[in-house]
N, C-alpha and C. Protein backbone atom coordinates (compact mmCIF):
# COMPACT_ATOMS: atom_id res chain seq x y z
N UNK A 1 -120.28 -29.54 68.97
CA UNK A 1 -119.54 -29.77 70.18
C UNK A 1 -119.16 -28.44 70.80
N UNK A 2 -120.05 -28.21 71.88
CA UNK A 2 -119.83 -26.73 72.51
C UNK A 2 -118.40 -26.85 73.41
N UNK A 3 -117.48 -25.78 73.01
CA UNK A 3 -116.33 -25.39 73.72
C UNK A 3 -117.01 -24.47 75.13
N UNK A 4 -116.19 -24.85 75.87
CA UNK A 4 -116.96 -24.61 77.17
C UNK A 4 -115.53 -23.84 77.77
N UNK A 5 -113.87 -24.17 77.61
CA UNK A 5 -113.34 -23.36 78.01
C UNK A 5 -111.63 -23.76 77.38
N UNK A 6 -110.62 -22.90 76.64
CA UNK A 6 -109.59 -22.78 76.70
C UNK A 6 -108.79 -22.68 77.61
N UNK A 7 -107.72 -23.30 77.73
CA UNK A 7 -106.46 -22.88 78.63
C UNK A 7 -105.29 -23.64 77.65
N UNK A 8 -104.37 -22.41 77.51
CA UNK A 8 -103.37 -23.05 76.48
C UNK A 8 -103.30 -24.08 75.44
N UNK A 9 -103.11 -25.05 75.34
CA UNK A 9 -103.18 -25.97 74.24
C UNK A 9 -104.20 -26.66 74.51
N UNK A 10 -105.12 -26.13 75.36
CA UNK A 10 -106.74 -27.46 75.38
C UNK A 10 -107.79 -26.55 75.03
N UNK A 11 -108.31 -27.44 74.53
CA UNK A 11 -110.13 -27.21 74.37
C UNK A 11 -110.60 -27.89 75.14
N UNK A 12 -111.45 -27.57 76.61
CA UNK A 12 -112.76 -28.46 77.05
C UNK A 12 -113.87 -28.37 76.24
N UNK A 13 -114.34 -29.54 76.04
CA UNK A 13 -115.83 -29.44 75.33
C UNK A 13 -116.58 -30.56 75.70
N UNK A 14 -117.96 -30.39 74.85
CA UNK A 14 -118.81 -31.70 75.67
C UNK A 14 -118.86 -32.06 74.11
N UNK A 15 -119.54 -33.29 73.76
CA UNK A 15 -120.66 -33.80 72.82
C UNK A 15 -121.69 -33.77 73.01
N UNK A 16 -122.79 -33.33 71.99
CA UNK A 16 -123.89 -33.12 72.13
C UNK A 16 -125.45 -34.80 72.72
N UNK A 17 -124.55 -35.69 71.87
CA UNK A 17 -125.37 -37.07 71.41
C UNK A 17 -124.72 -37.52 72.99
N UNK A 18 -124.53 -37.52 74.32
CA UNK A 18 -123.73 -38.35 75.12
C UNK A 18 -124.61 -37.90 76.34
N UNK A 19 -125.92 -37.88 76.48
CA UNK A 19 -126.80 -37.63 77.62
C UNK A 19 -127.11 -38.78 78.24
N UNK A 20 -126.41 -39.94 78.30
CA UNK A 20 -127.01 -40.82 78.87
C UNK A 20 -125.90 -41.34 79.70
N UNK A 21 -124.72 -40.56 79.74
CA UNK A 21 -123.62 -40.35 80.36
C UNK A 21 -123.46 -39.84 81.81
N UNK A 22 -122.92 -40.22 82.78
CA UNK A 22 -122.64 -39.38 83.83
C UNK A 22 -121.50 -38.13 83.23
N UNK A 23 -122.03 -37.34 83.99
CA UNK A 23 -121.50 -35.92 84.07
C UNK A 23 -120.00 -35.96 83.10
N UNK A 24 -119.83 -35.08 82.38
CA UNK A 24 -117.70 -35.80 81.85
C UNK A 24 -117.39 -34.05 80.79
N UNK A 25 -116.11 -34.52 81.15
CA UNK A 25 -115.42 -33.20 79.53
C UNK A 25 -114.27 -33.65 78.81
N UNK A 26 -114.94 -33.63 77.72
CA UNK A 26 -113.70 -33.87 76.78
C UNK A 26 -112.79 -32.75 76.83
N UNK A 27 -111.35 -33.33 76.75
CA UNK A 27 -110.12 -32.11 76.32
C UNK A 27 -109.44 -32.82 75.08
N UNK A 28 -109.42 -31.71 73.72
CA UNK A 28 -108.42 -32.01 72.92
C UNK A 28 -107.34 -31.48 73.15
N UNK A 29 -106.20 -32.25 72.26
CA UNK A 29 -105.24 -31.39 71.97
C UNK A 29 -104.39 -31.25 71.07
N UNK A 30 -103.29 -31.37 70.22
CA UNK A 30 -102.73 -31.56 69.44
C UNK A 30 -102.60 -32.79 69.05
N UNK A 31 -102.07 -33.41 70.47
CA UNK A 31 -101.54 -34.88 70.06
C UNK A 31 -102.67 -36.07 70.51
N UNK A 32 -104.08 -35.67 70.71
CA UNK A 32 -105.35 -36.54 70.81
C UNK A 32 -106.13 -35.60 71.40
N UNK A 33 -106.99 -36.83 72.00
CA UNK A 33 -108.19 -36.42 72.96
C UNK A 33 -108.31 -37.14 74.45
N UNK A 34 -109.06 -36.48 75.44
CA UNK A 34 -109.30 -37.34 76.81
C UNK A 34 -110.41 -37.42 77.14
N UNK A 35 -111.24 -37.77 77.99
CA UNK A 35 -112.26 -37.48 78.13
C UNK A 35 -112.28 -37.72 80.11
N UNK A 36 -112.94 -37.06 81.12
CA UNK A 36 -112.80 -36.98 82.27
C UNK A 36 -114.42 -37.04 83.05
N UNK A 37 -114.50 -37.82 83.54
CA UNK A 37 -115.81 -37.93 84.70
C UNK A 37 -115.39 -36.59 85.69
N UNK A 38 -116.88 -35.60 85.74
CA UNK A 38 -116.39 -34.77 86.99
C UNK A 38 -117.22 -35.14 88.45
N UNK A 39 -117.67 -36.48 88.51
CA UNK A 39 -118.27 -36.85 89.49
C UNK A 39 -118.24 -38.25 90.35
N UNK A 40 -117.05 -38.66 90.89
CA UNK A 40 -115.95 -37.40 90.83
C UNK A 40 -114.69 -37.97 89.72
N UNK A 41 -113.78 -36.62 89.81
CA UNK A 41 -112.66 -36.35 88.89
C UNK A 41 -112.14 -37.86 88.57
N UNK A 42 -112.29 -38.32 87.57
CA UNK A 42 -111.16 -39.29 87.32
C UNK A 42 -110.99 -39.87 85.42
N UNK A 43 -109.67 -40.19 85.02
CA UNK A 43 -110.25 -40.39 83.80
C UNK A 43 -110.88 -41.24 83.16
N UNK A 44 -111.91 -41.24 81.90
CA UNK A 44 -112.50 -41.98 81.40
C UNK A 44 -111.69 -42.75 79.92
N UNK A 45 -111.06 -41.87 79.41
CA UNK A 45 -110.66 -42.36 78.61
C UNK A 45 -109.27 -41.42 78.16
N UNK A 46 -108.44 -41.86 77.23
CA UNK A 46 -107.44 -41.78 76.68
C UNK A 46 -107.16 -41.94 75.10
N UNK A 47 -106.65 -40.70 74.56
CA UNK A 47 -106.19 -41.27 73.22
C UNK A 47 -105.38 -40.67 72.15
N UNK A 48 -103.99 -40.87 72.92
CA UNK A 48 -102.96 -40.81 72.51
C UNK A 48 -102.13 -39.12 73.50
N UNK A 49 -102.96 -38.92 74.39
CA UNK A 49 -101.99 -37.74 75.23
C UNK A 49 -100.60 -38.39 76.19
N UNK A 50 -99.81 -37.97 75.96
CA UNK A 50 -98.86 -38.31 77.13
C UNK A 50 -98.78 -38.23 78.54
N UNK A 51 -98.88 -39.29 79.73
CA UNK A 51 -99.01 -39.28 80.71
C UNK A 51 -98.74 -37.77 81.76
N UNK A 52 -97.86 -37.27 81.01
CA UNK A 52 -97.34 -36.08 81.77
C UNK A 52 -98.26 -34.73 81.41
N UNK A 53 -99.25 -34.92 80.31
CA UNK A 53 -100.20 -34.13 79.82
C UNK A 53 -101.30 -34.20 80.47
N UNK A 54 -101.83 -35.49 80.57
CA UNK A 54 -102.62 -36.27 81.63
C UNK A 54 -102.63 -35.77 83.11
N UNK A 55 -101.90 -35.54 83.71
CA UNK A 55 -101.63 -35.12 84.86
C UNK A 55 -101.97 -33.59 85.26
N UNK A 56 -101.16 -32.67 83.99
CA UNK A 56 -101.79 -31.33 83.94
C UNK A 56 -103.22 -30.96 83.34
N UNK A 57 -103.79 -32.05 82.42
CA UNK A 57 -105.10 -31.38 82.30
C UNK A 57 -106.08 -31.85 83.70
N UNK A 58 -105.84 -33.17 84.34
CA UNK A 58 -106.40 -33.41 85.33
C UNK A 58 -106.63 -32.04 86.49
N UNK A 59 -105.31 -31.77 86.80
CA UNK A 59 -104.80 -30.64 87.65
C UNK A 59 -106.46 -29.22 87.49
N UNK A 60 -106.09 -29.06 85.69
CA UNK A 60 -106.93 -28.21 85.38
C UNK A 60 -108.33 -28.14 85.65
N UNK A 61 -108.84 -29.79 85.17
CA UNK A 61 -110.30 -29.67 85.73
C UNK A 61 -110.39 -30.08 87.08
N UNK A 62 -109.57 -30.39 88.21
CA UNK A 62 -110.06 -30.08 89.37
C UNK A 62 -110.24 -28.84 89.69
N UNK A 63 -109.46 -27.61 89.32
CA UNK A 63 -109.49 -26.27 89.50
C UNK A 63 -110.36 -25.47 89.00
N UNK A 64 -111.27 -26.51 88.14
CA UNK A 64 -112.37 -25.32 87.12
C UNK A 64 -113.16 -26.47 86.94
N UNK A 65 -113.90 -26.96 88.17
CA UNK A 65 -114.96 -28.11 88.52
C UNK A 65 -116.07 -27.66 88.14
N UNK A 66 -116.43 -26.61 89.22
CA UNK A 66 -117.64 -26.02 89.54
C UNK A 66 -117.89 -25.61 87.90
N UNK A 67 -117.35 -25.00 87.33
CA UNK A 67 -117.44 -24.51 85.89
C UNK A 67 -117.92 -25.00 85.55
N UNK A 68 -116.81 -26.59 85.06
CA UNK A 68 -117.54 -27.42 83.83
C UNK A 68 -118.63 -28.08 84.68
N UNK A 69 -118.94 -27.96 85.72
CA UNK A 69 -120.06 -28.72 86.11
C UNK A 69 -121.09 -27.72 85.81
N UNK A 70 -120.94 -26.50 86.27
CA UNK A 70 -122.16 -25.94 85.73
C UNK A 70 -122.79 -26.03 83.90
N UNK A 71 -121.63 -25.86 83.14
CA UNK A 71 -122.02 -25.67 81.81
C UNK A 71 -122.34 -26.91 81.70
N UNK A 72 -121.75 -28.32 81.72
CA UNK A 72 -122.60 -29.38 81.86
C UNK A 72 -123.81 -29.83 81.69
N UNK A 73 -124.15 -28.99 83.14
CA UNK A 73 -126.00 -29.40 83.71
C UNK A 73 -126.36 -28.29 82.54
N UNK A 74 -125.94 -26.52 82.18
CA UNK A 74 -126.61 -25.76 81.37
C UNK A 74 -126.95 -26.78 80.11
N UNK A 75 -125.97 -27.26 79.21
CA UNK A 75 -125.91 -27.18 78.42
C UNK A 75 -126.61 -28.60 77.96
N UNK A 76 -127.08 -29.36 79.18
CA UNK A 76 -127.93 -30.99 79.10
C UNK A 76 -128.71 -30.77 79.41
N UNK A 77 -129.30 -29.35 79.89
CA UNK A 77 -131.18 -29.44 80.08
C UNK A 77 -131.88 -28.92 79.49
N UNK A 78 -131.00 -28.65 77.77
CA UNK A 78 -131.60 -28.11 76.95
C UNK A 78 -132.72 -28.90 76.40
């Protein structure tokens, strides 16, 4: 599971086995995991972050789109 980018208490990352997926990034964190569609932004799933966590990692990947969209497409046309 390639880490694609830190910011404070998150890891973005992808899974490798999930190509049959529209575009997405997982964020862990202490207290679970999320997972986010970037096409467009919204969440996919939930598990166990607090709504108010939810809100700031959202925040994050609208601000660092282009990013995870690029490493995304890099890292699925292998």
């Amino acid at each position: 599971m390639p880490t694609v980018l830190r910011i404070g208490p998150y890891r973005f990352h992808f899974y490798s086995d999930e190509r049959n997926e529209p575009p997405h990034i997982h964020i862990a964190t202490a207290n679970g995991e999320c997972k986010f569609w970037l096409n467009p932004v919204s969440l996919a799933k939930n598990r166990g972050i607090p709504p108010v966590q939810i809100r700031e990692i959202e925040k994050l990947v609208f601000k660092n789109l282009s990013l995870l969209k690029e490493e995304y497409n890099a890292f699925h046309k292998k």
